[in-house]
Structures are given as structure tokens and as C-alpha cells.
Protein backbone atom coordinates (compact mmCIF):
# COMPACT_ATOMS: atom_id res chain seq x y z
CA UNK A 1 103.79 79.71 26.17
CA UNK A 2 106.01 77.84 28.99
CA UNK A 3 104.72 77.27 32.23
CA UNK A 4 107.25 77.54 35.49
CA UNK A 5 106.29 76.65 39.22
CA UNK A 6 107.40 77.39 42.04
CA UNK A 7 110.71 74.96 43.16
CA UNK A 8 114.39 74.83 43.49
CA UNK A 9 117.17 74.75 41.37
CA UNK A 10 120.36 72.79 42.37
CA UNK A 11 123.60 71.76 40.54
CA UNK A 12 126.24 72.97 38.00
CA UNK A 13 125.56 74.38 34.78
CA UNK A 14 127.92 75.98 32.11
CA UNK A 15 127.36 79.81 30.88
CA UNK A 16 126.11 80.38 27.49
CA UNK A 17 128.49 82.00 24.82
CA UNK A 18 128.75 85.25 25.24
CA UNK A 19 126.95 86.86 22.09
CA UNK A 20 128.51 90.20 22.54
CA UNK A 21 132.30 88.45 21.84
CA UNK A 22 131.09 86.04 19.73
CA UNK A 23 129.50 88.79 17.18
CA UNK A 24 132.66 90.95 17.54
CA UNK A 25 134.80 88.11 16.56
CA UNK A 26 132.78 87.51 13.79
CA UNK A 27 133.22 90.58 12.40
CA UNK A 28 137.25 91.13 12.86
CA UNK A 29 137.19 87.90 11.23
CA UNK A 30 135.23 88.66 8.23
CA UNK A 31 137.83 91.44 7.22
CA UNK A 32 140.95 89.16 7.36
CA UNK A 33 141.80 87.14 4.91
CA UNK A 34 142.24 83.09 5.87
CA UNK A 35 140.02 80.76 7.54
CA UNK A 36 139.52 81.50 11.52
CA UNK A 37 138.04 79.40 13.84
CA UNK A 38 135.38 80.57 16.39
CA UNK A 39 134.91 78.52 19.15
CA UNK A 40 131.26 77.89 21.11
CA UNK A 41 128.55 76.36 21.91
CA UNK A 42 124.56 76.39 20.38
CA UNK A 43 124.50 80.14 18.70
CA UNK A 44 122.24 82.03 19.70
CA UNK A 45 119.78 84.27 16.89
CA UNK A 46 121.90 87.25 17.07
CA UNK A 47 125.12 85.13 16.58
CA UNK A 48 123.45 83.85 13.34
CA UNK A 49 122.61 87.81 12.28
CA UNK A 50 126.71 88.43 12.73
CA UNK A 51 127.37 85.26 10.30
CA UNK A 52 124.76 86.22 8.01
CA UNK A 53 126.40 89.70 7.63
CA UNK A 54 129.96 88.42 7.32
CA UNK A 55 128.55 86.22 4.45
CA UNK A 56 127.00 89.30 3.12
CA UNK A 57 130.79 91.09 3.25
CA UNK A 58 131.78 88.14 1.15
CA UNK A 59 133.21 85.37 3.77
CA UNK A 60 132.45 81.97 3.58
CA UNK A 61 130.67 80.63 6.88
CA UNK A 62 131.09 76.70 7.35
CA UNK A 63 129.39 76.08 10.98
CA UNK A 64 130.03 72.80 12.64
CA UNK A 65 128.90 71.53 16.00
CA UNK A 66 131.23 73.44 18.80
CA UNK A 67 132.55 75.64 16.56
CA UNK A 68 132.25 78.08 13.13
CA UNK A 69 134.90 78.81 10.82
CA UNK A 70 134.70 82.13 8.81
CA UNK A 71 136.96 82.04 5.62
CA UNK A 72 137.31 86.56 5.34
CA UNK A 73 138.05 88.71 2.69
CA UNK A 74 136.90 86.55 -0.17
CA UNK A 75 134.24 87.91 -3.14
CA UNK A 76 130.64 88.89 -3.98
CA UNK A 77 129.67 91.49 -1.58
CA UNK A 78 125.69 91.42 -1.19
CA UNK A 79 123.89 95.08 -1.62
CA UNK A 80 121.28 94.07 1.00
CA UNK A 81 122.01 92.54 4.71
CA UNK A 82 119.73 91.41 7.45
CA UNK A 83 120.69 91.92 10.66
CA UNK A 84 117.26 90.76 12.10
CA UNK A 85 117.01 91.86 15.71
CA UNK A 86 120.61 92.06 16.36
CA UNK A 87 121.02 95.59 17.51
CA UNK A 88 124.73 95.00 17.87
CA UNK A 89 124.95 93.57 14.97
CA UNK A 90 122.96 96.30 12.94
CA UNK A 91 125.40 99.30 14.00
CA UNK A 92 128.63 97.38 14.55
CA UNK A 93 128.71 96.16 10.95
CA UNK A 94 127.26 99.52 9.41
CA UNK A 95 130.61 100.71 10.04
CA UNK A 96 132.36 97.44 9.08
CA UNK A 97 130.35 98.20 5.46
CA UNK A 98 131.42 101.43 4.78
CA UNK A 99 135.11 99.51 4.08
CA UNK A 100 133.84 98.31 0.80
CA UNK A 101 133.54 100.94 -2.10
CA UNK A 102 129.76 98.77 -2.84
CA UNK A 103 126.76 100.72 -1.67
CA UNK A 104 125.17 98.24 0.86
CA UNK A 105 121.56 98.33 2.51
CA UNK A 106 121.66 96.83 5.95
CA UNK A 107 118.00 95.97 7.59
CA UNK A 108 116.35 95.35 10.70
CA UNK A 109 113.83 93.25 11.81
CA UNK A 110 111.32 93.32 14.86
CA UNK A 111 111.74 95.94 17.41
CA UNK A 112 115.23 96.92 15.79
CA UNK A 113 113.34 98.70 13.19
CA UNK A 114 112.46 101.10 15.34
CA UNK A 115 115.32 101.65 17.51
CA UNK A 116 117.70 105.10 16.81
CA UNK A 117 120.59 104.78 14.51
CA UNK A 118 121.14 108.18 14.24
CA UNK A 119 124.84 108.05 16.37
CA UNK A 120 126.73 106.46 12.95
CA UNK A 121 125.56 109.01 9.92
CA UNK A 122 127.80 112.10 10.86
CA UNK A 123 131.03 109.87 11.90
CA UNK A 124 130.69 107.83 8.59
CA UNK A 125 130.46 111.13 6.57
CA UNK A 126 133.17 112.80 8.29
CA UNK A 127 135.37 109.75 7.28
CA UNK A 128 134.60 110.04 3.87
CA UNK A 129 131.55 107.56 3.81
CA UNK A 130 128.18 107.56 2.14
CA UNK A 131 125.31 107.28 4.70
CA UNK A 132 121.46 107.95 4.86
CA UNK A 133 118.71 105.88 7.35
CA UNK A 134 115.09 106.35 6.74
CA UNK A 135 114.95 109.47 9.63
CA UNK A 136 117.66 108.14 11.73
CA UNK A 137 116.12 104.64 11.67
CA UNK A 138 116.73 101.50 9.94
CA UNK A 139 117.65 100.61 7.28
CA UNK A 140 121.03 102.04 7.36
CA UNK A 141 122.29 101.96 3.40
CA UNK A 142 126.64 102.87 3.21
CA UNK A 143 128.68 103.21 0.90
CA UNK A 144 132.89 103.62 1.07
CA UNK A 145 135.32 103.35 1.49
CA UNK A 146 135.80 104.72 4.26
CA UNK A 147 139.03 107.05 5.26
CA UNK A 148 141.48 107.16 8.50
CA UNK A 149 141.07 110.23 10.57
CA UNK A 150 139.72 112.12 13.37
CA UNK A 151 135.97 111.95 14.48
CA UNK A 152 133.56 112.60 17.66
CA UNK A 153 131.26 109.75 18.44
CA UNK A 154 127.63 109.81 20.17
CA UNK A 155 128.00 107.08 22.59
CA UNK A 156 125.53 108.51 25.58
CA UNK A 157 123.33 106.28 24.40
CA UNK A 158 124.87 103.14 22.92
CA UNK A 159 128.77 102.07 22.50
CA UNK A 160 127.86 99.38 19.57
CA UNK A 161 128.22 101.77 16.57
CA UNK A 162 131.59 102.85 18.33
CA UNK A 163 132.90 99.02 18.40
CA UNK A 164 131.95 99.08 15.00
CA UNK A 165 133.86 102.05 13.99
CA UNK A 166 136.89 100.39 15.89
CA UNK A 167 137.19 96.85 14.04
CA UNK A 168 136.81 99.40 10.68
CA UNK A 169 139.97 101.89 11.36
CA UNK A 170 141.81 99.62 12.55
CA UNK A 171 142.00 97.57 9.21
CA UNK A 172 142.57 100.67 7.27
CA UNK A 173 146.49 101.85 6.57
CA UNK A 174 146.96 105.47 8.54
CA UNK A 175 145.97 106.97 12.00
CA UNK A 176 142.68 107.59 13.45
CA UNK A 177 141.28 108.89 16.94
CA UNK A 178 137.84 108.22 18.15
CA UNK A 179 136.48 110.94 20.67
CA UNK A 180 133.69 109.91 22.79
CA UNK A 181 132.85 112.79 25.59
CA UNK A 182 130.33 110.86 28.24
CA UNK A 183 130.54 107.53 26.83
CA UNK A 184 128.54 105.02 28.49
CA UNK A 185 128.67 101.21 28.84
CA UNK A 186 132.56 100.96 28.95
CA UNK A 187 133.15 97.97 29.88
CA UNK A 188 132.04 96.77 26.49
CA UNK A 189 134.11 98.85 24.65
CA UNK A 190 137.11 97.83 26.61
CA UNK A 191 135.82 94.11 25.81
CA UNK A 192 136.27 95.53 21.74
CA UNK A 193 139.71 97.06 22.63
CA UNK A 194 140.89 93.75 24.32
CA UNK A 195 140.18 91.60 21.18
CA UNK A 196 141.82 93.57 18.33
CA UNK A 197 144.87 94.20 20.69
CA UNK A 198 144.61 90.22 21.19
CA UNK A 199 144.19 90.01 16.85
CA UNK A 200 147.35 92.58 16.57
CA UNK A 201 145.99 95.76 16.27
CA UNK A 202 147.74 98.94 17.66
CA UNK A 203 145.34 100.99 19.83
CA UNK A 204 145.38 102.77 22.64
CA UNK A 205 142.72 103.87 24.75
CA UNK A 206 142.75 107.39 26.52
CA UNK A 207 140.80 108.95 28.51
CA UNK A 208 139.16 106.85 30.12
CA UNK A 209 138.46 105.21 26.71
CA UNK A 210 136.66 108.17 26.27
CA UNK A 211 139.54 109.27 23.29
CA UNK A 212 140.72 106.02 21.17
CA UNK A 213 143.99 106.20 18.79
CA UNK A 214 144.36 103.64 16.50
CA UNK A 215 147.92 103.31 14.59
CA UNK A 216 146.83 102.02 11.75
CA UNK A 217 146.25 98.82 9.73
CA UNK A 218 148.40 95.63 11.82
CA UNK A 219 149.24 92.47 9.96
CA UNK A 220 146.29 90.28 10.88
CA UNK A 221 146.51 86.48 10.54
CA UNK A 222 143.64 83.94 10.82
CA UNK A 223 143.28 83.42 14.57
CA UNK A 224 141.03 80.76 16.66
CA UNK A 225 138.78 82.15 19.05
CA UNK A 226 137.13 80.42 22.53
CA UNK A 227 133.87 82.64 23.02
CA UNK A 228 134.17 83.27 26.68
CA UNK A 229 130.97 82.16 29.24
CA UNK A 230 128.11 84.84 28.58
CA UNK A 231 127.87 87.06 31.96
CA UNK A 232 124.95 88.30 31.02
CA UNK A 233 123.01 85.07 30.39
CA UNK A 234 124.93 83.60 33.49
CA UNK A 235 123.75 86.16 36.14
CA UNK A 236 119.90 84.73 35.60
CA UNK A 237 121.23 81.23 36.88
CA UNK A 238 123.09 83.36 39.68
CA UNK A 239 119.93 84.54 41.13
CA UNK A 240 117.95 81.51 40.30
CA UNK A 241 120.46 80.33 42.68
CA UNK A 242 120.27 83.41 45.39
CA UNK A 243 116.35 83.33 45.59
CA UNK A 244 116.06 79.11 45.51
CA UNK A 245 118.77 77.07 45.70
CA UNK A 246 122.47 76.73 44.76
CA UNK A 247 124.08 76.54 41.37
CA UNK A 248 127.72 76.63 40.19
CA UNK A 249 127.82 78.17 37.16
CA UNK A 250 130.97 77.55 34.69
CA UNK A 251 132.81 79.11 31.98
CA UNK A 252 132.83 82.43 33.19
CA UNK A 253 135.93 84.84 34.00
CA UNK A 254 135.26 87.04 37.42
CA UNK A 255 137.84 89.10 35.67
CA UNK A 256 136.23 89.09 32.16
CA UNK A 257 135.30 92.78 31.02
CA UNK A 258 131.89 91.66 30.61
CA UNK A 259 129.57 94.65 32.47
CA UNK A 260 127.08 92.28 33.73
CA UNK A 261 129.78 90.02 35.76
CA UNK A 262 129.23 92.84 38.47
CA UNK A 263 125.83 90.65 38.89
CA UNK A 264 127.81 88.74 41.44
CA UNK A 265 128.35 92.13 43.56
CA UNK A 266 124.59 93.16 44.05
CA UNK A 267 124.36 89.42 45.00
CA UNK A 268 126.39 88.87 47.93
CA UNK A 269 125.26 92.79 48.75
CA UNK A 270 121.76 90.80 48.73
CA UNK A 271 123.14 88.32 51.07
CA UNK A 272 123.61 85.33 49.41
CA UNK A 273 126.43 83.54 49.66
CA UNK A 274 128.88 83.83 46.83
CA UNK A 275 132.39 82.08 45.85
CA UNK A 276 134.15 82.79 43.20
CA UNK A 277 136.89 80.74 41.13
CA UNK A 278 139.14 81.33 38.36
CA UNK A 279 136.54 79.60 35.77
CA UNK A 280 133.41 79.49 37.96
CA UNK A 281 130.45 80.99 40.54
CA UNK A 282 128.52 79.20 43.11
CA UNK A 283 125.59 81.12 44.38
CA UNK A 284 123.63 79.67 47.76
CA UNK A 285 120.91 80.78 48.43
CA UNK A 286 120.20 82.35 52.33
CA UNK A 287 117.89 85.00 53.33
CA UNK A 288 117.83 88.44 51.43
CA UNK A 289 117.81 92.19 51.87
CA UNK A 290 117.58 95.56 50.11
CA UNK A 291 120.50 96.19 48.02
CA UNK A 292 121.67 99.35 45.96
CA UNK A 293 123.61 98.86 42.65
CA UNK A 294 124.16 101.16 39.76
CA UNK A 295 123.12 99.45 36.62
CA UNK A 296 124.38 102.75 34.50
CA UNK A 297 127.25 100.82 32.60
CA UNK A 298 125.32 97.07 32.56
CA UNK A 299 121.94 98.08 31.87
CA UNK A 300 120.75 94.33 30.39
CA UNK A 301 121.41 93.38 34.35
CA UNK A 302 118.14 95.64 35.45
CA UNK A 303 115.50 91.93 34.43
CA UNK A 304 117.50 89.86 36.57
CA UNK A 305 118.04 92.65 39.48
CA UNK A 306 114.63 92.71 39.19
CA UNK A 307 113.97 89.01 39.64
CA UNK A 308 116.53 89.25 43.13
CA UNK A 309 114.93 92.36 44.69
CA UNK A 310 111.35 91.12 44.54
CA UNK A 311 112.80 88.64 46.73
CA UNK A 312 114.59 90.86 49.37
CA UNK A 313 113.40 92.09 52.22
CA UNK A 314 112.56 95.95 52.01
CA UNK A 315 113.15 98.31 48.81
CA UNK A 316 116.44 97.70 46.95
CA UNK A 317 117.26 100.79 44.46
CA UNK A 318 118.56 100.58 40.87
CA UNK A 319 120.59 103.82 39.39
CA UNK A 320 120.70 103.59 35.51
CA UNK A 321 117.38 103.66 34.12
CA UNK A 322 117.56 105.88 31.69
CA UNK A 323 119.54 103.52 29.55
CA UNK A 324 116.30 100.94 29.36
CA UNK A 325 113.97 102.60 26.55
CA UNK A 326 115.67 101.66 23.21
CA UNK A 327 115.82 98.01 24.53
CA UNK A 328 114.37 95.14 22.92
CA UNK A 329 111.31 96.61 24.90
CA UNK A 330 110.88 99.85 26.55
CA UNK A 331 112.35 97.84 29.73
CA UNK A 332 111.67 100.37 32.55
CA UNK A 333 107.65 99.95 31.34
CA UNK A 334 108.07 96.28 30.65
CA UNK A 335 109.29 95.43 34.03
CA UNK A 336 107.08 97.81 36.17
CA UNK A 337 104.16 95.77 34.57
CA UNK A 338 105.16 92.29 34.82
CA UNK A 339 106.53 92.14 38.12
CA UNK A 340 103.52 94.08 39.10
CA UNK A 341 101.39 91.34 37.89
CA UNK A 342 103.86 89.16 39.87
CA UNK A 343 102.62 91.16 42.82
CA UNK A 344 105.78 93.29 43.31
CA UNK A 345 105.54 97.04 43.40
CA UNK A 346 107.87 99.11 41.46
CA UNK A 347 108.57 102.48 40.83
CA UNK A 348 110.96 105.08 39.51
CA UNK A 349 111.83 108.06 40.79
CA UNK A 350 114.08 110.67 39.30
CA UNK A 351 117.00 107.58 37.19
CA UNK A 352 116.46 104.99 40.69
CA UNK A 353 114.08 102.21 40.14
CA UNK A 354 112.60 101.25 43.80
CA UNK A 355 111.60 97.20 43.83
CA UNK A 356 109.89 96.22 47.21
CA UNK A 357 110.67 92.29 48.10
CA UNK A 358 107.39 90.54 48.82
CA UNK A 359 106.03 87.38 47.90
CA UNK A 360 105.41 87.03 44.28
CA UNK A 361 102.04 86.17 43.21
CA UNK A 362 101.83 83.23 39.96
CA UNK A 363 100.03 85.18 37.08
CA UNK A 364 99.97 85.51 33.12
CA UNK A 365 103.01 87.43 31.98
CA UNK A 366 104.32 88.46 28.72
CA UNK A 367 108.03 88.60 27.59
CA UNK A 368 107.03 91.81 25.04
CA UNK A 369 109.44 90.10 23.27
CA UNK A 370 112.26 90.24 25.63
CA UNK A 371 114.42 87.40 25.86
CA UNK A 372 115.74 89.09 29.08
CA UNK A 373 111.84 89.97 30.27
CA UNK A 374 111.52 85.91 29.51
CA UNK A 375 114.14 84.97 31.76
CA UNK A 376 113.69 87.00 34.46
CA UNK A 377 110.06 86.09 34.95
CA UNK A 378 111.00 82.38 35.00
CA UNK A 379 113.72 83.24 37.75
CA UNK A 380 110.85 84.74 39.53
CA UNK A 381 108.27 82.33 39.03
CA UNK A 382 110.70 80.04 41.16
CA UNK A 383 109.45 81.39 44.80
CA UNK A 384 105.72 81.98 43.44
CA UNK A 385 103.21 80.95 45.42
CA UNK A 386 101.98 79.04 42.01
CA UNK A 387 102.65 78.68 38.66
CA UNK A 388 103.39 81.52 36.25
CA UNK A 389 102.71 81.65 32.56
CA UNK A 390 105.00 83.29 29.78
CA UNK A 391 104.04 84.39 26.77
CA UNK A 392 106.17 85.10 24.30
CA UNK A 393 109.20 82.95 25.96
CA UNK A 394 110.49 81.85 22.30
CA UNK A 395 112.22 84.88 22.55
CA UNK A 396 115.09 83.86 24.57
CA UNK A 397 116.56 82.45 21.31
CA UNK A 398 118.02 85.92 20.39
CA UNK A 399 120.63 85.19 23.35
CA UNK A 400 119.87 81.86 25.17
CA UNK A 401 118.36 79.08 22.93
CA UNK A 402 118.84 76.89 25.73
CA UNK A 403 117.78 78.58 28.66
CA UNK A 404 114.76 76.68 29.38
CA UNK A 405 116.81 73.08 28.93
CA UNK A 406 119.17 74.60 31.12
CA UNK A 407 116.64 75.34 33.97
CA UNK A 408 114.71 72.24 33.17
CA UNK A 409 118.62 70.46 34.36
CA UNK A 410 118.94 71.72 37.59
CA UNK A 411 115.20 71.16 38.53
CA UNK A 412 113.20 73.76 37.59
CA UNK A 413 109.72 72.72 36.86
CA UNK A 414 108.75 74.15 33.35
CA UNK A 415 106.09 73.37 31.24
């Protein structure tokens, strides 16, 4: 359990890797052949599940400090993969499977095991693919290979089976389209498009990415890779900074296709003050209002928006919640309770969540096993009027090992 008091943060502080590019890079890199170089800093848990599985899909992993080479296309696929709680992970490389004419079991751990993977058994079968789940749950178990082609794709729900599906056709020789009516959290799927186009592939979004053609199979050749700053671990530091200090945060791109870099809009709507730079955000804190922000598209951002509007004044409104159950939580519960204990009343009506600023109370919280729940409490705790408790805070590993360090850096007082 760590312990966090109230105080203020000050100083400069470089953004995690993001986990999202660094898992997709793992993957494009397991299917080419030659040793590419993925550049980052301490990997995070889910990280680790991507390397495990590209290990499992017979690469050769060599991690040093700074960086991880993955040798692709080598021998001995395994039958069985664990992709612990890596949810990205899990359906992105289901797809990446079906390549291989091996039947392969791919398995979940924690929370995982009981999220939906129901959106990747019809597209895998319509492209020629084996595919069963134990009742559209994990374990996922494929077999190939799989064929070009035509197919719809759920992705009202999640986009990570659909990034999947992309790396797969496009290192397969013919032409495939990928249709995806109400597809939600686009920005992420652009961040999949941007990398293969970067690697060589030929695709070309439609649509509003909603329709995806892909040309075909592109000569691919080893590449080296700088995992970009991690938006998403970035925007708790941001508000850190908005609600008790000031922070420069480095190593992210305000033009990235990262969702959760629209953190820095509901801030300076907040009324902090906000500057931006081609490689860096500084965030000052100054006093805070009620802000409105639709979270629809950058869902993971609801903890930390959380964590800013218990600290303006009024009731600041949240669209999007209907994307929060098949977290690592059921999120929209998770946060109504903590931050209640906090002393900050919440409520949804209808897809808003309503937060009402007010002081926030210190208390006994739990994480549920959230690494975001983790870190927005500690943002929190920082304008408590004492000390809160967090149980369950180990789980920040899945996407911030170093979270806590971080903090600890710019002054936080933690326990």
C-alpha cells in the first residue's frame, strides 16, 4: 500500500513510453524477418506480454537497457501464449496468430479473462481462419492461415482486435478492405495506420477510417523504432501539475495521434495555464472551474479528468461513459466510489458523468486493480486535506512502473 499527502509537485519530468506504440511495434516486428530495434525506456507489464507473444510467434527477444531488439520470422512457434493482462495485446496478436498454419491458444490473465473477445471470431472465419473462445471469452485458440479479402469489423466497442487484423493483411500477398460502421477510439487506429505506412505498407484509410484497403504484402525491412512519450501516462503529471504546482513534461508530440494528448484541452478549459512545445508541456497550476470534454474516443483519460474536476469549482461533465465497463475495472463504478470516499460526489446521468469540485477528504482507497484508478487517486491525494492510502498501487506496473519514482522526483510526498 503507498501512502501520498497532501503537497506540491514542481519540475520537469519525461513521459513514459507509450505502451500502445510500443506493443504495436512489437508485433509488425515479429512478422519481418531481420533484427529491429525498439527504442524506450523501463517496459512496462503489458510491453513484456507483447515480447512474450512475439517470442511465442517464433522471434528472438534480446532486451537491453534503453532499448529491445526483436530478431522476426525465425522458428518454433509455441501452441500456448500468455498475454497476461494485456488487453491489447490479447486481441491484437489473435489476429497476428491466425498467419501461422499452427493452431495456437492465446490466454489471459487477471481481469482480461473476463473481458469480451467476441469482435475477432466472425472476421477470422470469414478470412479463412480457425477460431473458438470459451463463450466469447478468453482464451482465444486460432488457427491459419489466414486469407486476403473483404470483412466487417465490430469496433463499437474496442479498435484493438481491428489493429490486429491490420498488421495481419497487410503482410499477406493480395487485397483486403476492413469495414468498420461506428468505429470508436480512432485516433488509435490512425496511430496503427501511421506505423505500417511508416514500415512500407500500402493502406489507405476511407471513410473516416471507418473502411480500410490494404494493397497487399510491401517489402518490409528491419526498421528501428523510438517509442514516442506515453500521452496517456503523461496527462496524470499534467494535472498533478494543474491542481498543485507546475511540471514540464517531455517526450511528448502535441501532434502525436495519441487520443489522450487532448488531456491538455480540458486543462487549459479548466484554467490552468498551459504551453505547449514541439517535444514538451508545462502545466501551472492557477485556480479552476467546471469544464466539459467528451472522453468518447480517449476513454483511459476519464481517472485523470476525474482527479482535475474534483478540484474545480462547480460540476464539470464527462460525455463517453459508456466506453468504461470492460476496463481493467468497471471504471464508471470504480471511480464513483473512490472519489466518493475522497469526498467528491459523482454521478452519471444518461452517457455524462457529473464531478462536483470540492475539497477532497484523505481516506483508504483501492486501485481495484487499476493502474489508472492508482494514479489518479495519488494525483488527488495531492490537495487532500491529509494523507490518502492506496491499496492495490502495484498495479501501475501494467503501464507506469515508475510512476511513483516519478512523483517521488518532483516532490510528491509518498510513502
Amino acid at each position: 500500500m503507498r501512502s501520498v499527502s497532501p503537497g506540491n509537485v514542481w519540475g520537469q519530468l519525461k513521459a513514459p513510453p507509450s505502451k500502445s506504440m510500443a506493443q504495436r511495434a512489437v508485433a509488425a516486428a515479429a512478422l519481418i524477418a531481420g533484427e529491429s530495434t525498439i527504442v524506450m525506456g523501463t517496459p512496462c507489464d503489458d510491453i513484456e506480454s507483447s515480447l512474450r507473444a512475439a517470442v511465442g510467434l517464433g522471434a528472438t527477444v534480446n532486451s537491453q537497457p534503453g532499448e529491445v531488439r526483436v530478431f522476426g520470422r525465425r522458428q518454433g512457434v509455441k501452441s500456448r501464449i500468455h498475454c497476461g493482462e494485456a488487453g491489447l495485446s490479447l486481441r491484437m496478436f489473435s489476429a497476428v496468430a491466425a498467419l501461422f498454419d499452427t493452431e495456437i491458444q492465446l490466454e489471459a490473465g487477471g481481469s482480461l479473462a473476463k473481458r469480451p473477445v467476441d469482435m475477432l471470431e466472425v472476421p477470422l472465419r470469414q478470412l479463412g481462419a480457425q477460431c473458438r473462445t470459451e463463450r466469447h471469452l478468453p482464451p482465444v485458440t486460432v488457427c491459419g492461415p489466414l486469407r486476403p479479402g473483404e470483412v466487417r469489423v465490430d469496433a463499437t466497442e474496442s479498435s484493438q482486435f481491428l489493429t490486429g487484423l491490420l498488421i495481419a493483411l497487410a503482410n499477406l500477398n493480395g487485397e483486403s478492405t476492413i469495414l468498420a460502421p461506428g468505429l470508436k477510439s480512432k485516433p488509435y487506429v490512425q496511430m496503427t495506420v501511421d506505423l505500417l505506412q511508416r514500415l512500407g505498407a500500402a493502406i489507405e484509410p476511407r471513410n473516416d477510417l471507418e473502411e480500410i484497403h490494404i494493397s497487399g504484402r510491401s517489402d518490409y525491412a528491419p526498421f528501428t523504432y523510438d517509442v514516442p512519450g506515453d500521452w496517456s501516462g503523461a496527462s496524470f503529471l499534467l494535472v498533478a501539475a494543474a491542481i498543485a504546482g507546475e511540471l514540464t513534461v517531455t517526450g511528448i508530440d502535441p501532434k502525436s495521434s495519441q487520443a489522450d494528448r487532448k488531456i491538455i484541452d480540458a486543462i487549459a478549459a479548466a484554467g490552468a495555464t498551459v504551453h505547449v512545445e514541439s517535444n514538451a508541456v508545462t502545466v501551472k497550476q492557477a485556480p479552476l472551474s467546471a469544464f466539459e470534454f467528451d472522453a468518447t474516443h480517449c476513454p483511459d483519460l476519464f481517472p485523470p479528468l476525474a482527479a482535475l474536476a474534483a478540484n474545480c469549482e462547480g460540476v464539470s461533465r464527462v460525455r463517453g461513459v459508456h466506453r468504461l465497463t470492460n476496463k481493467e475495472s468497471n471504471r464508471e463504478r470504480a471511480i464513483i466510489e473512490e472519489f466518493g470516499k475522497l469526498g467528491i460526489q459523482i454521478e452519471t446521468i444518461n452517457d455524462v458523468m457529473h464531478i462536483t469540485g470540492g475539497q477532497t477528504r484523505g481516506a483508504n482507497v483501492s486501485s481495484h486493480n487499476d493502474h489508472r484508478m492508482a494514479m489518479a487517486a495519488a494525483v488527488a491525494a495531492l490537495t487532500a486535506d491529509d494523507v490518502v492510502h492506496i491499496e492495490g498501487d502495484e498495479s501501475i506496473n501494467k503501464s507506469y512502473p515508475d510512476f511513483f519514482t516519478d512523483m517521488a522526483k518532483v516532490g510528491a510526498n509518498i510513502q
